[in-house]
N, C-alpha and C. Protein backbone atom coordinates (compact mmCIF):
# COMPACT_ATOMS: atom_id res chain seq x y z
N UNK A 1 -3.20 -11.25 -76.07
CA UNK A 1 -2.82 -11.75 -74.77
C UNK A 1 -4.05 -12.39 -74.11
N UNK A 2 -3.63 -13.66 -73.81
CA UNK A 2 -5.36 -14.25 -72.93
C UNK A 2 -5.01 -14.08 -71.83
N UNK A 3 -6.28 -15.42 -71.27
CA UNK A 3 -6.11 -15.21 -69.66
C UNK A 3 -5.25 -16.70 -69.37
N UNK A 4 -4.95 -16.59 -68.33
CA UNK A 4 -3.98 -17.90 -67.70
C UNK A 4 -4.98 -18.42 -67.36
N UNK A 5 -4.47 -19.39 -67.39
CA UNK A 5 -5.06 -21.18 -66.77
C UNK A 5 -6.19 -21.08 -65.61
N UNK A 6 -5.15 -20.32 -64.39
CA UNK A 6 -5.50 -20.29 -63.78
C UNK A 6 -6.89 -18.66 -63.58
N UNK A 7 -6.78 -17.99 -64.03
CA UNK A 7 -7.74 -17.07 -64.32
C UNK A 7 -8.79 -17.52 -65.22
N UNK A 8 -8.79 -18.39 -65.98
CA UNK A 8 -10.10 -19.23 -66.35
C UNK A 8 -10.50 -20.07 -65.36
N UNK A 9 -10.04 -20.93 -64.57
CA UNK A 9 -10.52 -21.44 -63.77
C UNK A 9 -11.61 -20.73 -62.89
N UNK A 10 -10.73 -19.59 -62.55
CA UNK A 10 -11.55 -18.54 -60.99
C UNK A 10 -13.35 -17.89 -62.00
N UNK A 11 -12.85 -17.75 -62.80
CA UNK A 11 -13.87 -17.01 -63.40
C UNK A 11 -14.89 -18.09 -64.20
N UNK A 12 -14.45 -19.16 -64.25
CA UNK A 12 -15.38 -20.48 -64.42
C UNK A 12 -16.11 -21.07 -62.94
N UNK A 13 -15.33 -20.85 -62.31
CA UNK A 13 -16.05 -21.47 -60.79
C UNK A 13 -16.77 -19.76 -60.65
N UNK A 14 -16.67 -18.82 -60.77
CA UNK A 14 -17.18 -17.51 -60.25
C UNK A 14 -18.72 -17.66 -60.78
N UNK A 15 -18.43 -18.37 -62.47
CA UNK A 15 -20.11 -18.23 -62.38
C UNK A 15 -21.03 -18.98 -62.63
N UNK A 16 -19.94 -20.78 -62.09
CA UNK A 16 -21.06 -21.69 -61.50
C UNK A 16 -21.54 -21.39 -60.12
N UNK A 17 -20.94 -20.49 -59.59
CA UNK A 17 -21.14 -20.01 -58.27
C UNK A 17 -22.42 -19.31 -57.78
N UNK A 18 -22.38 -18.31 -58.87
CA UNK A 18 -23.12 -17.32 -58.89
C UNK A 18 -24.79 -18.15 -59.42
N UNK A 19 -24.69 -19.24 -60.34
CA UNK A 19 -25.48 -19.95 -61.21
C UNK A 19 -26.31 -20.78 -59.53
N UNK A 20 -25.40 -21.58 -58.44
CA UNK A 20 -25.67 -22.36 -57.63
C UNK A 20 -26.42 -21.56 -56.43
N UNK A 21 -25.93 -20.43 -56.42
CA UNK A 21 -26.44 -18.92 -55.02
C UNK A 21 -27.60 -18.67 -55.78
N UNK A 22 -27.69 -18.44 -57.01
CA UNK A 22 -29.03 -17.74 -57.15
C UNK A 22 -30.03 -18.46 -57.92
N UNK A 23 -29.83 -20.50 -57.81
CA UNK A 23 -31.14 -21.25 -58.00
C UNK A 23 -31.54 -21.66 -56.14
N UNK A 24 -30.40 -21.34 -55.28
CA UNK A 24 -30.82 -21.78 -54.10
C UNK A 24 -31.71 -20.81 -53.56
N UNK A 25 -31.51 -19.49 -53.96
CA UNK A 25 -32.79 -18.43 -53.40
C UNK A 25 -34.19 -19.12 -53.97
N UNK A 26 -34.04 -19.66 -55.28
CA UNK A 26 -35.49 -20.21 -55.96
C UNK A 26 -35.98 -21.66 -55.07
N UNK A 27 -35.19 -22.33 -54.76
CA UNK A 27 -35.17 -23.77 -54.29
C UNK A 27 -35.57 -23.25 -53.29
N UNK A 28 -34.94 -22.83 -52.08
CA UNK A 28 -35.66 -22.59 -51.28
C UNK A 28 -36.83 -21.98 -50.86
N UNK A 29 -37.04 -20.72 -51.42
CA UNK A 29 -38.86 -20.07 -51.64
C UNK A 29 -39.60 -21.24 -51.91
N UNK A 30 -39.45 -22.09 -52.39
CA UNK A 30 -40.38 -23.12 -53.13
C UNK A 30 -40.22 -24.42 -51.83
N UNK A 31 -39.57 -24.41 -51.14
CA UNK A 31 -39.49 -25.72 -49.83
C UNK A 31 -40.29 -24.91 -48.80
N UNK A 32 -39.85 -23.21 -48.59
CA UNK A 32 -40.93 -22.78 -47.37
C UNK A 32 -42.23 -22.58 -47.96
N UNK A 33 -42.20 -22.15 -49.47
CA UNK A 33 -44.12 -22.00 -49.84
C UNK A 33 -44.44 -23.50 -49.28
N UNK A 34 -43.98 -24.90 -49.77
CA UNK A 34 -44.50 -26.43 -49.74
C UNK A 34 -44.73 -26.12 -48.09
N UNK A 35 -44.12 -25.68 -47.31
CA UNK A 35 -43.77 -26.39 -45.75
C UNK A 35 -45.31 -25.61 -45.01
N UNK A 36 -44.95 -24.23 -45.73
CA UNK A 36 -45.97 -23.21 -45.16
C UNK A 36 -47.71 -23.88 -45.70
N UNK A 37 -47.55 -24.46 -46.49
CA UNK A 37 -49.07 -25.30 -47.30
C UNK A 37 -49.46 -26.52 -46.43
N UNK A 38 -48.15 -26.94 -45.97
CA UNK A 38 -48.57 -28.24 -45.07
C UNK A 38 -48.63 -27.71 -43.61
N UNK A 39 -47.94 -27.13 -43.13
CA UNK A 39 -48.07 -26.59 -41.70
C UNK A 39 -49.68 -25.46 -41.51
N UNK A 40 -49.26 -24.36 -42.17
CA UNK A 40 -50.02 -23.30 -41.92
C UNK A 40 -49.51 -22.48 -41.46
N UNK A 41 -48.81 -22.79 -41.02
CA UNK A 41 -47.64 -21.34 -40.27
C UNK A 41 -46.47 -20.92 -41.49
N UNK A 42 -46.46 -19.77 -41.89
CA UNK A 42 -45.13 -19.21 -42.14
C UNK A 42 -44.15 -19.57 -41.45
N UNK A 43 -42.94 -19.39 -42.01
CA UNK A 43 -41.75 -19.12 -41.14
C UNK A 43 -41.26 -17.65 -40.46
N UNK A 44 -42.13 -16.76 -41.08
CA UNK A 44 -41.58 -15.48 -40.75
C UNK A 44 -42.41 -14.97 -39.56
N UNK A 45 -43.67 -16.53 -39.14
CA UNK A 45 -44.87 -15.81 -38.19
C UNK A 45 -44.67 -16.92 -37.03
N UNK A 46 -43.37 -17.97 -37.43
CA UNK A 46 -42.96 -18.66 -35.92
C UNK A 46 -42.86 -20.44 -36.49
N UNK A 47 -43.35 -20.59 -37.94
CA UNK A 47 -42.92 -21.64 -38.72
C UNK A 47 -41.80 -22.02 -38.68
N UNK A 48 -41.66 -23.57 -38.25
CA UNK A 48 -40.54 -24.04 -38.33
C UNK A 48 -40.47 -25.58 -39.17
N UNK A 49 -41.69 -25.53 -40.00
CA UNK A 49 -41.83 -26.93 -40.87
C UNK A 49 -41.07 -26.87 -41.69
N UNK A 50 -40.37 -25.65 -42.15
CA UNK A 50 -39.29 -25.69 -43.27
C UNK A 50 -38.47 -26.74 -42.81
N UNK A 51 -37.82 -26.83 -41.75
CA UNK A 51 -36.63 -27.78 -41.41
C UNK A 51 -37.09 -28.81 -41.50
N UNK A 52 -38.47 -29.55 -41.91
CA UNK A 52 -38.44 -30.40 -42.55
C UNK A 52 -38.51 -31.11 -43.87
N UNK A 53 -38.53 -29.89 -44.34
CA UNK A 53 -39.02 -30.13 -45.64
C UNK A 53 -37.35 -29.95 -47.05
N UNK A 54 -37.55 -31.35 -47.39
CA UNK A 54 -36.05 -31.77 -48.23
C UNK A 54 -36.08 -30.87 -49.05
N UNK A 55 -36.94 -29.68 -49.76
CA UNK A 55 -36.58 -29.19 -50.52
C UNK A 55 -35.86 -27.86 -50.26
N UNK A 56 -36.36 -27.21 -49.23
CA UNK A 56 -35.79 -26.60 -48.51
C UNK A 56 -34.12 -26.93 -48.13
N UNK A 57 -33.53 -27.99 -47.81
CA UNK A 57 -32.45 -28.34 -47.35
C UNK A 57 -31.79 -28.44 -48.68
N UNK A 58 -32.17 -28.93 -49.63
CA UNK A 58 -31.67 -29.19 -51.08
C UNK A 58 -31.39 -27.48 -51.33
N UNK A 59 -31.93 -26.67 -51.28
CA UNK A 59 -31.74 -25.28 -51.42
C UNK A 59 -30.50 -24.50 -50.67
N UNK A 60 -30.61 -25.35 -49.39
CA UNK A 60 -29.40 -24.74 -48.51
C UNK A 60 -28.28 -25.52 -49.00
N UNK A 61 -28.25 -26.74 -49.25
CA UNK A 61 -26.80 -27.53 -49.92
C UNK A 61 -26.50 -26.66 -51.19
N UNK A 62 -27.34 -26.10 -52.11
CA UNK A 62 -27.21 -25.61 -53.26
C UNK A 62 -26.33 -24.44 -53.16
N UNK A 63 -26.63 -23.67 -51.54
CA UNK A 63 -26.46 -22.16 -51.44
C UNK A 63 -24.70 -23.06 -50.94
N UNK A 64 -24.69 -23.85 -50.13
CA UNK A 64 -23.20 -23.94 -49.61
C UNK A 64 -22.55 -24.39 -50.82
N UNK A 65 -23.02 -25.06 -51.95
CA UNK A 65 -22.29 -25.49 -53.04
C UNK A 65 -21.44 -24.54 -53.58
N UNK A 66 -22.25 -23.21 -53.54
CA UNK A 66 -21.91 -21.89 -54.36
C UNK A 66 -21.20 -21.36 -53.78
N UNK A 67 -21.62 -20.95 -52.44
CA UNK A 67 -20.19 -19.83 -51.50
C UNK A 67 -18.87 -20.70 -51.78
N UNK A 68 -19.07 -22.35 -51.73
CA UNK A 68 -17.79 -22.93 -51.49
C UNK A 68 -17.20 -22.60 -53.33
N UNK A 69 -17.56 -22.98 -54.18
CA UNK A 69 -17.08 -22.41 -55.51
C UNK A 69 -16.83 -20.82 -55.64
N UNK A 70 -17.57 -20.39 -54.65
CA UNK A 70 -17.17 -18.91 -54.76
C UNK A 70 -15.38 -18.54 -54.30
N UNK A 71 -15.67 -19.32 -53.00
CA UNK A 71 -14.51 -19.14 -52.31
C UNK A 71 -13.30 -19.71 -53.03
N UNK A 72 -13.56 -21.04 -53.76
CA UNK A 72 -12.13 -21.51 -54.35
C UNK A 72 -11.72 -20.34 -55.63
N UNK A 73 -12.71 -19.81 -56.01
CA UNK A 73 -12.75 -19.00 -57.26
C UNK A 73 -11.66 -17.62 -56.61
N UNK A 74 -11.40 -17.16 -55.67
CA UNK A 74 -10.39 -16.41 -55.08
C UNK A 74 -9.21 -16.62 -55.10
N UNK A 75 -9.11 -18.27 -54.93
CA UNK A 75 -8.20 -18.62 -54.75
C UNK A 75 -6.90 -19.00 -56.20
N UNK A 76 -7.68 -19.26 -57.52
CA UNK A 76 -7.32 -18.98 -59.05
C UNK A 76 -7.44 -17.66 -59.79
N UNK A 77 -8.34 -17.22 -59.14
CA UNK A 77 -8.24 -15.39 -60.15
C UNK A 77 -8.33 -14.43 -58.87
N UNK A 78 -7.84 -13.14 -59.54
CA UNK A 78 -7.89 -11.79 -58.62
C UNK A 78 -9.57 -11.19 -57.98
N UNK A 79 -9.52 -10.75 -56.94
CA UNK A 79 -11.17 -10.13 -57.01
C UNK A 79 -11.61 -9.47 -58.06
N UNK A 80 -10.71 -8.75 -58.61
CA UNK A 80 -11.34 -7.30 -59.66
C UNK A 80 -11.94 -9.10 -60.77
N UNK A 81 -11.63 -9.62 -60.73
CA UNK A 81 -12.34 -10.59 -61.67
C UNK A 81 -13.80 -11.21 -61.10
N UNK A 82 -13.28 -12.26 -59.74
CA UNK A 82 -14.13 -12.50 -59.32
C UNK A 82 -15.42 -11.90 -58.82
N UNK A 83 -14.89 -10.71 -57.82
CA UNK A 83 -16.45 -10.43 -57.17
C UNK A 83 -17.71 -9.80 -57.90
N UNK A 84 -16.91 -9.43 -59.30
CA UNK A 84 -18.37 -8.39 -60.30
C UNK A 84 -19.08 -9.59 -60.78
N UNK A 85 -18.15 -11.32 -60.74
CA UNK A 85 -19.58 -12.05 -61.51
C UNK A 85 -20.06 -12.40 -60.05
N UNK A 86 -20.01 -12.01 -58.76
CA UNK A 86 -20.87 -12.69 -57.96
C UNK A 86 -22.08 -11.78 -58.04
N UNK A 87 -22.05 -10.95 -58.73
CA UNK A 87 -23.72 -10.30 -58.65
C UNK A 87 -24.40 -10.79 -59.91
N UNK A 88 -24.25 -11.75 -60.80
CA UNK A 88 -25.05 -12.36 -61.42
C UNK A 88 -25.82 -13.03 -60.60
N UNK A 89 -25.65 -13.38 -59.23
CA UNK A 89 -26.48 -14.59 -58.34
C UNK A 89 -27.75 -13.75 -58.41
N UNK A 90 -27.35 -12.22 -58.20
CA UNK A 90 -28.56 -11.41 -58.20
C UNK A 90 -29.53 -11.78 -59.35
N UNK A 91 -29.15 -11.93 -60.47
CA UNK A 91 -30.15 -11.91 -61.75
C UNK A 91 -30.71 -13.25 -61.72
N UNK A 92 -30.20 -14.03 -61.39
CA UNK A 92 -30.39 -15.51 -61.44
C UNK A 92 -31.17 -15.60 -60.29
N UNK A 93 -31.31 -15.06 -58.96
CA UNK A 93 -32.45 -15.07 -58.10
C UNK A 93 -33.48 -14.69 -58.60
N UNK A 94 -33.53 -13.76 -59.64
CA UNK A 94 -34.78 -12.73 -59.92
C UNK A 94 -36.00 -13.52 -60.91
N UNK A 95 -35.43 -15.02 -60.56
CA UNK A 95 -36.40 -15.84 -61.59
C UNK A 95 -37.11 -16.24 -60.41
N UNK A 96 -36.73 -16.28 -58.84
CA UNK A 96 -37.90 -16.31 -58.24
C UNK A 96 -39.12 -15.23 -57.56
N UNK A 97 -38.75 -14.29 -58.60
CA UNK A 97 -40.05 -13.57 -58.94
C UNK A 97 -41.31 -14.32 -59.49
N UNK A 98 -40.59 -15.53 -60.42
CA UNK A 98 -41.55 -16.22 -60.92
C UNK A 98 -42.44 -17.27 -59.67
N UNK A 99 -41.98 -17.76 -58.96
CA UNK A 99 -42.19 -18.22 -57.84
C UNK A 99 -43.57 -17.56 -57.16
N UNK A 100 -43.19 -16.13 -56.70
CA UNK A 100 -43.66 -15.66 -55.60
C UNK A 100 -45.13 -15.05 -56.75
N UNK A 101 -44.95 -14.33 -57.66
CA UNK A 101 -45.98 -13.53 -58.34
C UNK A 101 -46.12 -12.14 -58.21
N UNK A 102 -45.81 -11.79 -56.88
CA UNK A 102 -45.80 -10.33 -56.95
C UNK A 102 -44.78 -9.78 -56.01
N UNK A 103 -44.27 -8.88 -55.67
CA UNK A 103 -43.15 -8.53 -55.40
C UNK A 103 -43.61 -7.19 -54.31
N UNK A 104 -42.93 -6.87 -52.71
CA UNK A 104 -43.07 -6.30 -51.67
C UNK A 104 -41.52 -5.28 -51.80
N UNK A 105 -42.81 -4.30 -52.03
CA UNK A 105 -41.49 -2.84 -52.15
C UNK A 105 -40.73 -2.82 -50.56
N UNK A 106 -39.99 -2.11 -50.96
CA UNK A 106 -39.42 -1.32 -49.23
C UNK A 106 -40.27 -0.62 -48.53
N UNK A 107 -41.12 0.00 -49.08
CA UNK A 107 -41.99 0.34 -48.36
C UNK A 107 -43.05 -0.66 -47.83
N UNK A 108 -43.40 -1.72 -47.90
CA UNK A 108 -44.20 -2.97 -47.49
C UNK A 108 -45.62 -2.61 -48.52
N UNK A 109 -45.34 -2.12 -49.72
CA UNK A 109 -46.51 -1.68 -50.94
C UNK A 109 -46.43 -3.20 -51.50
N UNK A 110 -47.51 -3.89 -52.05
CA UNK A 110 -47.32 -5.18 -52.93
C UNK A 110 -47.48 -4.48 -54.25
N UNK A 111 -46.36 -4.95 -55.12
CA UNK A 111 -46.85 -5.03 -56.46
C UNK A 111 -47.12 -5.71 -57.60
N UNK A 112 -48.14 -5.94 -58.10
CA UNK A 112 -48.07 -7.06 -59.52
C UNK A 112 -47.51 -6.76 -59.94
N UNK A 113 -46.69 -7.64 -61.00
CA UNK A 113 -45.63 -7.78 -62.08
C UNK A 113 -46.37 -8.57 -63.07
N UNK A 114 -46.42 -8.25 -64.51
CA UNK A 114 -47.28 -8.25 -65.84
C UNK A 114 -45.87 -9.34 -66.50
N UNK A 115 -45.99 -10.07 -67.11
CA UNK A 115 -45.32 -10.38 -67.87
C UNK A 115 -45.45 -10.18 -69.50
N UNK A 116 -44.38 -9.72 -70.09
CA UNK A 116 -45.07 -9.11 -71.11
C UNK A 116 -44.20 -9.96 -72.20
């Protein structure tokens, strides 16, 4: 027994979805590092050069690309399908570990990460 038509569809858009949410977490880290290099200000310390900076915005079109494929993806398959691949966005963010270099626990501890 396969899946219907339409249940390939949802679960094909579920994880270009997931693919588009979690290069826009990377796209964007990489428009506020550029903005924060040309300004000097962070964004988290009152920076607001991100909003100019296209790569940054290319990151946010990326992120609406995805919710909106997310959302049609509801609309061809059931949740019990859809919502378990929206946490691939998670794994697919975790390449901008590569980005940043080291990684800020919950506790505000920095830690290096070794690549092995």
């Amino acid at each position: 027994m396969g899946m219907s038509q339409d249940n390939l569809r949802g679960f094909f858009l579920a994880l270009l979805s997931s693919g588009f949410i979690g290069a826009s977490f990377i796209i964007k880290k990489k428009g506020l590092r550029r903005a924060a290099a040309v300004s000097g200000v962070r964004a988290g310390y009152g920076g607001y050069a991100y909003l100019l900076e296209p790569l940054w915005w290319l990151g946010m079109v990326t992120m609406i690309v995805g919710e909106v494929a997310n959302f049609v993806a509801y609309a061809f398959a059931p949740a019990i399908l859809v919502t378990p691949l929206g946490a691939l966005s998670i794994i697919c963010c975790l390449g901008s570990l590569h980005v940043e270099g080291e990684v800020k626990s919950a506790r505000g501890f920095r830690m290096r990460y070794v690549y092995l």
